[in-house]
PDB file of N, CA and C in Angstrom:
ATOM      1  N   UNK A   1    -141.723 -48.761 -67.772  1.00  0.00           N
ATOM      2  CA  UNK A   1    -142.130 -47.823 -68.811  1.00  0.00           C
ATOM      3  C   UNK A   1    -141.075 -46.720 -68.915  1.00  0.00           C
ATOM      4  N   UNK A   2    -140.497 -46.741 -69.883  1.00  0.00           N
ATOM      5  CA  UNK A   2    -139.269 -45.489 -70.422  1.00  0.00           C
ATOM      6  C   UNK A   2    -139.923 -44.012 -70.712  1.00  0.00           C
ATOM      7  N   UNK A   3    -139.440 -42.748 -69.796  1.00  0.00           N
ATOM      8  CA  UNK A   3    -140.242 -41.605 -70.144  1.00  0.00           C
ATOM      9  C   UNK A   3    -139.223 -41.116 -71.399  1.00  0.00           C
ATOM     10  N   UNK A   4    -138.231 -41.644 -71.313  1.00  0.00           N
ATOM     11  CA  UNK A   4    -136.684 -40.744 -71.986  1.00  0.00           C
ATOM     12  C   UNK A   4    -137.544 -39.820 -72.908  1.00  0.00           C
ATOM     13  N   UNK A   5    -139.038 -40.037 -74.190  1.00  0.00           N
ATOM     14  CA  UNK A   5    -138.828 -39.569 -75.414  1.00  0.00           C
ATOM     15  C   UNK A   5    -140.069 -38.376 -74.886  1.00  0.00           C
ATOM     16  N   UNK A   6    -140.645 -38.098 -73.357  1.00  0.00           N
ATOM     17  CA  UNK A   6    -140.811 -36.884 -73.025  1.00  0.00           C
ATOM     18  C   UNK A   6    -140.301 -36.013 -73.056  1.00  0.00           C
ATOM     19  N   UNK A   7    -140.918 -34.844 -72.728  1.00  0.00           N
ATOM     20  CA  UNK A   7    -139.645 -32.997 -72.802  1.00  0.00           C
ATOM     21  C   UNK A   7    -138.976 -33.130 -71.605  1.00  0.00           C
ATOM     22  N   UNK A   8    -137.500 -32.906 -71.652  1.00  0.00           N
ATOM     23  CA  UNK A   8    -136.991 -32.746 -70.406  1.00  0.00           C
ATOM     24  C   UNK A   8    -137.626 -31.601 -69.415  1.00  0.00           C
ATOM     25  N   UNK A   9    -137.589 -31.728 -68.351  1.00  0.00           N
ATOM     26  CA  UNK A   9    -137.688 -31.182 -67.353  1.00  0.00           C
ATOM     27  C   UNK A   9    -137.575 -29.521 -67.424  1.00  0.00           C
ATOM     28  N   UNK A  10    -138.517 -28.439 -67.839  1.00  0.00           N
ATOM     29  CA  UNK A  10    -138.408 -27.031 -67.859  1.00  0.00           C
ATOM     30  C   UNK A  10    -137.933 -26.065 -66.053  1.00  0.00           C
ATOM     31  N   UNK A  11    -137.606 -25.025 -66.024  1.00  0.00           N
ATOM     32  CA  UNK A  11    -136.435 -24.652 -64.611  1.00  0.00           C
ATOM     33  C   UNK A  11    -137.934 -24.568 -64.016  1.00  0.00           C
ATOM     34  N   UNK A  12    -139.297 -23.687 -64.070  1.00  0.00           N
ATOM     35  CA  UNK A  12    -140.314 -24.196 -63.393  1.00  0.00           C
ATOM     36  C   UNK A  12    -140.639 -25.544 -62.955  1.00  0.00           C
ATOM     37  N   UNK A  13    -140.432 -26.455 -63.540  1.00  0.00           N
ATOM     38  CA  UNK A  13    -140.759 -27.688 -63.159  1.00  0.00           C
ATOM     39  C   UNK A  13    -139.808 -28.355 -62.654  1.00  0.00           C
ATOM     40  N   UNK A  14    -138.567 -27.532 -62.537  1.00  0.00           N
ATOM     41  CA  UNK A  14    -137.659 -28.169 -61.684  1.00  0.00           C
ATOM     42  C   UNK A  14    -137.584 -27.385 -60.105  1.00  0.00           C
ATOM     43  N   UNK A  15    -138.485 -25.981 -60.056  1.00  0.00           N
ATOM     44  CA  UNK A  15    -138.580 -25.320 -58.886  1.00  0.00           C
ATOM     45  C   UNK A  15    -139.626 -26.433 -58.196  1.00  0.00           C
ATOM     46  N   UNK A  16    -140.830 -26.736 -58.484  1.00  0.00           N
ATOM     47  CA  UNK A  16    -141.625 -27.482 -58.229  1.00  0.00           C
ATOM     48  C   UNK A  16    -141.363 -28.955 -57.520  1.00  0.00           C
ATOM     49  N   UNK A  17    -140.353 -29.566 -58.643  1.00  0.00           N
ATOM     50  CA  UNK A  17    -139.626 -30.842 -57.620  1.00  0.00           C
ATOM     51  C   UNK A  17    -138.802 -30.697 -56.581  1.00  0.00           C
ATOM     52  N   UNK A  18    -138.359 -29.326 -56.293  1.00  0.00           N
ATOM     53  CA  UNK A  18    -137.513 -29.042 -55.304  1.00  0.00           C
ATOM     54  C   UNK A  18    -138.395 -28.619 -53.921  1.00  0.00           C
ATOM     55  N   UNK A  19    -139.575 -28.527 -54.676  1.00  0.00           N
ATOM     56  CA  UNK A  19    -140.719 -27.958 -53.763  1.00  0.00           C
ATOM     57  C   UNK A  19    -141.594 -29.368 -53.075  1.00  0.00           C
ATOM     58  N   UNK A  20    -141.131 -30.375 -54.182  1.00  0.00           N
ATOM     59  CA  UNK A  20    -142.051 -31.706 -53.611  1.00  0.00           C
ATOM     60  C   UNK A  20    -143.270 -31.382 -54.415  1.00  0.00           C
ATOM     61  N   UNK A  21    -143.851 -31.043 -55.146  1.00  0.00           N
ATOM     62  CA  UNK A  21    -144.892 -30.408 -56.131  1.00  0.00           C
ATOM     63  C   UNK A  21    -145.126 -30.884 -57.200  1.00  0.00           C
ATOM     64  N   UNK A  22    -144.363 -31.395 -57.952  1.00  0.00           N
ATOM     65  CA  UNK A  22    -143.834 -32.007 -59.400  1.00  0.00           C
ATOM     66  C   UNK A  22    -145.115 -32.662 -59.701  1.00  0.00           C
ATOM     67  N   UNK A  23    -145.758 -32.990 -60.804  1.00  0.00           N
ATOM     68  CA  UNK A  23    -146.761 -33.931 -60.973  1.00  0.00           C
ATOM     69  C   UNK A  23    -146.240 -35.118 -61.245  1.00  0.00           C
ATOM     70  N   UNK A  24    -147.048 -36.546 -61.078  1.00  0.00           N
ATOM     71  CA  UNK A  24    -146.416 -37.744 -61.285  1.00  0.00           C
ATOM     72  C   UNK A  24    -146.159 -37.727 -62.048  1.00  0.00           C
ATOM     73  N   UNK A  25    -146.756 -37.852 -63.243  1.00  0.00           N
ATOM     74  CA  UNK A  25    -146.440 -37.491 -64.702  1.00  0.00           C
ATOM     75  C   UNK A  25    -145.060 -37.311 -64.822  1.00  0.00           C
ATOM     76  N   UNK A  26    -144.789 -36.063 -64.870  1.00  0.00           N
ATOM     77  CA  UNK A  26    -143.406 -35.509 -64.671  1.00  0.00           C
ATOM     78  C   UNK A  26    -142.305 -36.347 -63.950  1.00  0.00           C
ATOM     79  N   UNK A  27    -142.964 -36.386 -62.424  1.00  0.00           N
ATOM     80  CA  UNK A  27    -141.529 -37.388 -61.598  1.00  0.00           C
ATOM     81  C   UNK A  27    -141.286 -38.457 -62.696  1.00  0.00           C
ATOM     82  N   UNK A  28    -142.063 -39.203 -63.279  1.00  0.00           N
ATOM     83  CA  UNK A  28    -141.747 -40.635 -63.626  1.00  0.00           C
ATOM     84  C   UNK A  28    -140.427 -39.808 -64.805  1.00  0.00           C
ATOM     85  N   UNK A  29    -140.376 -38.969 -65.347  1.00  0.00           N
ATOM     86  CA  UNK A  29    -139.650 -38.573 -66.532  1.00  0.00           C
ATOM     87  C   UNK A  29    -137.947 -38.069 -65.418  1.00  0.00           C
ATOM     88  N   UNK A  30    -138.212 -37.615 -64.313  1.00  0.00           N
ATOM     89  CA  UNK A  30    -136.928 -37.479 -63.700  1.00  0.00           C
ATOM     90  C   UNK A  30    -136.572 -38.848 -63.122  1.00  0.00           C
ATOM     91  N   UNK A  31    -137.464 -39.575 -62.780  1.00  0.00           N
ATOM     92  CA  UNK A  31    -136.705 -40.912 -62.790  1.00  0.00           C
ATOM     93  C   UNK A  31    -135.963 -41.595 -63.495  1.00  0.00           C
ATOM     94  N   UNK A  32    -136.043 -41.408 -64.716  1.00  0.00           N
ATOM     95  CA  UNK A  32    -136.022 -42.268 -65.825  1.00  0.00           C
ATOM     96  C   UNK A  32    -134.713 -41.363 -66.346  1.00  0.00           C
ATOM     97  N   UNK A  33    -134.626 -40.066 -65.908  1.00  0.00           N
ATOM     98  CA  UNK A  33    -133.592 -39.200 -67.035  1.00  0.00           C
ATOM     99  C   UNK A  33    -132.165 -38.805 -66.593  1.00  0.00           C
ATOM    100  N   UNK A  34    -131.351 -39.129 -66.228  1.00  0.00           N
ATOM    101  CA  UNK A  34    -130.371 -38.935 -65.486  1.00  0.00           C
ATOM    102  C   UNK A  34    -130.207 -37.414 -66.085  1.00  0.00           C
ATOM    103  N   UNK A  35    -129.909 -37.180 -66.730  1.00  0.00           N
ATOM    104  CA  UNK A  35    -129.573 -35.374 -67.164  1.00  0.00           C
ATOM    105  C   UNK A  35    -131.053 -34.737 -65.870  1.00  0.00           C
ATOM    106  N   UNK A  36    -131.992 -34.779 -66.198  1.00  0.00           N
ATOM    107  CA  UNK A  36    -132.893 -33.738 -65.515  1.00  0.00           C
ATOM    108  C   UNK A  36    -132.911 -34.483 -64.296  1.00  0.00           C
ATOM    109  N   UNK A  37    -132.198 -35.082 -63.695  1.00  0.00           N
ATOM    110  CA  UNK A  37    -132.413 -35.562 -62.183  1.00  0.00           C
ATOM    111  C   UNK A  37    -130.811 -34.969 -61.617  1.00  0.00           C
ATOM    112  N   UNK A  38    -129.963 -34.935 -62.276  1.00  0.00           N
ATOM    113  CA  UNK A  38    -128.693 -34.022 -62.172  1.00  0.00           C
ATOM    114  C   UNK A  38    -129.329 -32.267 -62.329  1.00  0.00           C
ATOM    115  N   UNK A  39    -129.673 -32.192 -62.807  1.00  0.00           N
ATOM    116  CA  UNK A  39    -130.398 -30.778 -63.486  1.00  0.00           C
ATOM    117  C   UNK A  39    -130.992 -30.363 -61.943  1.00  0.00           C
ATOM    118  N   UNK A  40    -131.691 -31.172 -61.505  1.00  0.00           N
ATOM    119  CA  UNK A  40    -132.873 -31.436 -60.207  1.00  0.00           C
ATOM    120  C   UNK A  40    -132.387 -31.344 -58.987  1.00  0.00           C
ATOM    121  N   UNK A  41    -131.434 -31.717 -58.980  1.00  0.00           N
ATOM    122  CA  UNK A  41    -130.528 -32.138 -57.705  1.00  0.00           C
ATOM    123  C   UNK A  41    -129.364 -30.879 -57.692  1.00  0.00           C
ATOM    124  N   UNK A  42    -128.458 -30.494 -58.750  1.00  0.00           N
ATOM    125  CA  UNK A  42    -128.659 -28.931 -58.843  1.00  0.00           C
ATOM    126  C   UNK A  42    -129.090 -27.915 -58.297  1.00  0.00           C
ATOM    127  N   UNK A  43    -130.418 -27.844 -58.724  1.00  0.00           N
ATOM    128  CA  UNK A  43    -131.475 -27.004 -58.404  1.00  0.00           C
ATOM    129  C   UNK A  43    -131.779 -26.890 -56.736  1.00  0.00           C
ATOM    130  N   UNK A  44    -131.839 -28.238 -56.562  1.00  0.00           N
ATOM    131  CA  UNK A  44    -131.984 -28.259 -54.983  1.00  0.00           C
ATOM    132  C   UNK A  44    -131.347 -27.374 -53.863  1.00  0.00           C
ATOM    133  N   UNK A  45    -129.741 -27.987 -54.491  1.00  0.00           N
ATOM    134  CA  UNK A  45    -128.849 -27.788 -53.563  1.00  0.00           C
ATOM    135  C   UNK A  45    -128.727 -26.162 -53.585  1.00  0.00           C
ATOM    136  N   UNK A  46    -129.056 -25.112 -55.125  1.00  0.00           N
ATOM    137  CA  UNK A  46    -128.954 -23.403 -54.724  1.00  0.00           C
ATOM    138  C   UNK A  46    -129.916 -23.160 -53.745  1.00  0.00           C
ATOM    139  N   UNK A  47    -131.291 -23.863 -54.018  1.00  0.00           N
ATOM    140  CA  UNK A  47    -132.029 -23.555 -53.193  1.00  0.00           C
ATOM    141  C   UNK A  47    -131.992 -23.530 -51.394  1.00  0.00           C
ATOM    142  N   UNK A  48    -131.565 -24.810 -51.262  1.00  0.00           N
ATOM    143  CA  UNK A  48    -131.144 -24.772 -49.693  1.00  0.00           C
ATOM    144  C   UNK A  48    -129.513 -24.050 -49.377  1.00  0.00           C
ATOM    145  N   UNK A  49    -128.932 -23.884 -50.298  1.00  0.00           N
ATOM    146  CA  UNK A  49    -127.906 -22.435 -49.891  1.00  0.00           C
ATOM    147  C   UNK A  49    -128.557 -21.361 -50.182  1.00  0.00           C
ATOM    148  N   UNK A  50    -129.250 -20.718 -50.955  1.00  0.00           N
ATOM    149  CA  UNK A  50    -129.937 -19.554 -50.328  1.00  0.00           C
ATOM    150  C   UNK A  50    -130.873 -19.241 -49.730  1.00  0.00           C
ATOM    151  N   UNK A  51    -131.052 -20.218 -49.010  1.00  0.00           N
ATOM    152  CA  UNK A  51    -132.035 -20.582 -47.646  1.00  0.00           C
ATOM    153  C   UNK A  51    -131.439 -20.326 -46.718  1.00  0.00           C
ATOM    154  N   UNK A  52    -129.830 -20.445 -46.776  1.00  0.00           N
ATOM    155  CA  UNK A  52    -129.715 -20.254 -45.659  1.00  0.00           C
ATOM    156  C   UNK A  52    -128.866 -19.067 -45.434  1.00  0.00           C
ATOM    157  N   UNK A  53    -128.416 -18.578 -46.496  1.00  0.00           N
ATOM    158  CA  UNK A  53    -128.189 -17.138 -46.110  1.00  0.00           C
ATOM    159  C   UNK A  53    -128.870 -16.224 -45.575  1.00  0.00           C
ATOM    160  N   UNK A  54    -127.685 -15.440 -44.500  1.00  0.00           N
ATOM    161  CA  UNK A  54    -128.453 -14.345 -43.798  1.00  0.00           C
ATOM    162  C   UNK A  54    -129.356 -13.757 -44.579  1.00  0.00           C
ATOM    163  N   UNK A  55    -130.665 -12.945 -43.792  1.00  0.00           N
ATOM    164  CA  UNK A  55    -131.367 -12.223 -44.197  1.00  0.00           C
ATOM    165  C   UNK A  55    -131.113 -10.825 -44.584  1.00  0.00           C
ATOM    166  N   UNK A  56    -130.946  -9.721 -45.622  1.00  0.00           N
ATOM    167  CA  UNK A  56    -130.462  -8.811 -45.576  1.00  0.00           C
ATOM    168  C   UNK A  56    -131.769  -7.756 -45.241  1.00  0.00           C
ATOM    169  N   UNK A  57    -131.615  -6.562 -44.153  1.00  0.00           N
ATOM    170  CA  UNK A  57    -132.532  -5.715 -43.879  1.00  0.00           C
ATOM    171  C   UNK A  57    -131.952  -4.512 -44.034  1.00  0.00           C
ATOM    172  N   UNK A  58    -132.283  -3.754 -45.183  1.00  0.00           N
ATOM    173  CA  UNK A  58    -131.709  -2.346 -44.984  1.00  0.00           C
ATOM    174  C   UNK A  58    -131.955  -1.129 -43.751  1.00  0.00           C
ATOM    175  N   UNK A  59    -131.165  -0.931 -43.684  1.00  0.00           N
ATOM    176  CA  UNK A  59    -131.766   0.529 -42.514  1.00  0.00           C
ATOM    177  C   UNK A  59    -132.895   1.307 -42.733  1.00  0.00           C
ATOM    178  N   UNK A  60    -133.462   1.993 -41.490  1.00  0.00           N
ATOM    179  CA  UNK A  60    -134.834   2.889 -42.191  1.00  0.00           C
ATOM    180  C   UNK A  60    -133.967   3.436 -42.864  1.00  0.00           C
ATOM    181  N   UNK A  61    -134.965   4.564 -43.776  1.00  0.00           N
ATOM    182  CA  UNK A  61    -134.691   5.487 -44.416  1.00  0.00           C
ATOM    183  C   UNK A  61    -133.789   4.879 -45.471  1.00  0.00           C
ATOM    184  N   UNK A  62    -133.580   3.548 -46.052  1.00  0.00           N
ATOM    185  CA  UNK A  62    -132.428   3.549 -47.011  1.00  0.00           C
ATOM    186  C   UNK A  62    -133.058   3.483 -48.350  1.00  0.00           C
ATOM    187  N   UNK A  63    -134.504   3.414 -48.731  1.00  0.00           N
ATOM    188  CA  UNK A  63    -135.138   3.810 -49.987  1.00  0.00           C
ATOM    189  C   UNK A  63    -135.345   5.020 -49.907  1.00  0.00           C
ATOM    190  N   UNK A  64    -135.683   6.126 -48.992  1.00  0.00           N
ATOM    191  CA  UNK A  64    -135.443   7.452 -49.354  1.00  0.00           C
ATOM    192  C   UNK A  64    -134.374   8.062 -49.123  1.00  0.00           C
ATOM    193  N   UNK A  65    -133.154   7.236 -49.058  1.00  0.00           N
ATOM    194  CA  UNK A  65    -131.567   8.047 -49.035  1.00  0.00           C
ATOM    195  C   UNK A  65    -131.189   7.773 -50.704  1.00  0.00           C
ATOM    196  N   UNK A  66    -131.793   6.805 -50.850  1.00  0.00           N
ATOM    197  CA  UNK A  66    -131.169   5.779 -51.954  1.00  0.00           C
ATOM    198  C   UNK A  66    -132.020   6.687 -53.535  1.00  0.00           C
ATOM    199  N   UNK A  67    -133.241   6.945 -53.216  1.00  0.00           N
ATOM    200  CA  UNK A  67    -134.353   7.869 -54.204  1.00  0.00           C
ATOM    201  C   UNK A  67    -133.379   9.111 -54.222  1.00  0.00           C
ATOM    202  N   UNK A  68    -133.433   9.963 -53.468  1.00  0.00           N
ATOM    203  CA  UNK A  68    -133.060  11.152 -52.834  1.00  0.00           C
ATOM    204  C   UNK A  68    -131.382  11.511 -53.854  1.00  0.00           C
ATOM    205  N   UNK A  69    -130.840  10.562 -54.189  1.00  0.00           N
ATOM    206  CA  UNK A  69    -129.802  10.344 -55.342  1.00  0.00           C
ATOM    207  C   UNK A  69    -130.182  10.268 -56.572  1.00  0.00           C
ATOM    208  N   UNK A  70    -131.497   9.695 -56.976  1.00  0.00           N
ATOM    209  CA  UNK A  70    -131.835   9.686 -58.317  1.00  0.00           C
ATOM    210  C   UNK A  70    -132.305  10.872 -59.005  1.00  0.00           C
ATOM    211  N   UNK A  71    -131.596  10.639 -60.034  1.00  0.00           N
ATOM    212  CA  UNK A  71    -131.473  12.457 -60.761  1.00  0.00           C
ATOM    213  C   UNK A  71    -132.079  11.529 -62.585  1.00  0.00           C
ATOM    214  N   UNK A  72    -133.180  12.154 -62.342  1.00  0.00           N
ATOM    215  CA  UNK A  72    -133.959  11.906 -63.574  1.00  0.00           C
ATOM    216  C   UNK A  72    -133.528  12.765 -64.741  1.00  0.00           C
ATOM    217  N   UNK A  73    -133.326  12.675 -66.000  1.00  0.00           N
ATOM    218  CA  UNK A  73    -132.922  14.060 -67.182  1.00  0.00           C
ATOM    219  C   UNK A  73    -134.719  14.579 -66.976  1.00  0.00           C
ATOM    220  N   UNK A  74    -134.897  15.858 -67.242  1.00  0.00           N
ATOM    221  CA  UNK A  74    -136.397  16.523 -67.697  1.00  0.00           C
ATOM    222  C   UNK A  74    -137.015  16.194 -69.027  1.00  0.00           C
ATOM    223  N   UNK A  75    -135.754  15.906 -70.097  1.00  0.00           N
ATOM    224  CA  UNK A  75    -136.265  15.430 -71.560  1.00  0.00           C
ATOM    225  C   UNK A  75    -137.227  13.783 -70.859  1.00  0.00           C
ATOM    226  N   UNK A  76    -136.387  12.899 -70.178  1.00  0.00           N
ATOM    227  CA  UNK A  76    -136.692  11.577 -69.914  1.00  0.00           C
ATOM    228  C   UNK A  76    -137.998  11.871 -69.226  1.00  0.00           C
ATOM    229  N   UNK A  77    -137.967  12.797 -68.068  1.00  0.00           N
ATOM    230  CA  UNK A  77    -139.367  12.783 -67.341  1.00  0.00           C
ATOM    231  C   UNK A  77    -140.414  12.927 -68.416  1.00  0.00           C
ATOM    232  N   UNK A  78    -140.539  13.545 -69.222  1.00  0.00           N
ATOM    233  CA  UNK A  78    -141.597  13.818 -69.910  1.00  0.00           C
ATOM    234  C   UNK A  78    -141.839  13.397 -71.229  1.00  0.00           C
ATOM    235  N   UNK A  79    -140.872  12.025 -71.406  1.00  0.00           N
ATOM    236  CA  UNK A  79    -140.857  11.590 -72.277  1.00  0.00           C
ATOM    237  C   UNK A  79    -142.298  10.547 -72.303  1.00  0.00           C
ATOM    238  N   UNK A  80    -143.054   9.770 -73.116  1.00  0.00           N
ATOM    239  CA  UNK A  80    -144.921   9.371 -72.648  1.00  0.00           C
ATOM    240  C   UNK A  80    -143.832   7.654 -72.835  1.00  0.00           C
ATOM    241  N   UNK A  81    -144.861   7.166 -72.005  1.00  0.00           N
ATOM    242  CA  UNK A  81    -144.308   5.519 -71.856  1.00  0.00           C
ATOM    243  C   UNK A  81    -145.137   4.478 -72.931  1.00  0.00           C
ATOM    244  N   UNK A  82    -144.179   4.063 -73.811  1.00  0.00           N
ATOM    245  CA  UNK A  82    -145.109   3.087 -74.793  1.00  0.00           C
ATOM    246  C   UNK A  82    -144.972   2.219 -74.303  1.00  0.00           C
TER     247      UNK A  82
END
């Protein structure tokens, strides 16, 4: 059975196959699609490189060193949020 004239593969549903998650439905359409199984396989491979990058931990205090710099205008503070 040919999925080709399904929707290719959306980047959620390609987080999902990288996750092992994918619905059958779906897998049968990356079987069948060489573009979204390249697309897939892609996807994979950022994922397990930024898996494995170090963890970054800022120092204490580096959101209130980092605040402690932010200089708001007074027009902006009191400007009302739509």
């Amino acid at each position: 059975m040919s999925t080709q004239g399904s929707p290719h593969l959306g980047a959620d549903e390609m987080e999902l196959w990288a996750d092992g998650l994918l619905p059958a439905a779906r897998s049968l359409h990356l079987a069948d699609c060489s573009r979204c199984l390249a697309s897939a396989e892609r996807e994979r491979q950022l994922f397990l490189a930024l898996a494995r990058l170090e963890r970054f931990s800022p120092s204490a205090g580096f959101a209130d060193r980092i605040m402690g710099m932010v200089r708001i205008p007074e027009a902006a503070a009191r400007r009302p949020r739509t």
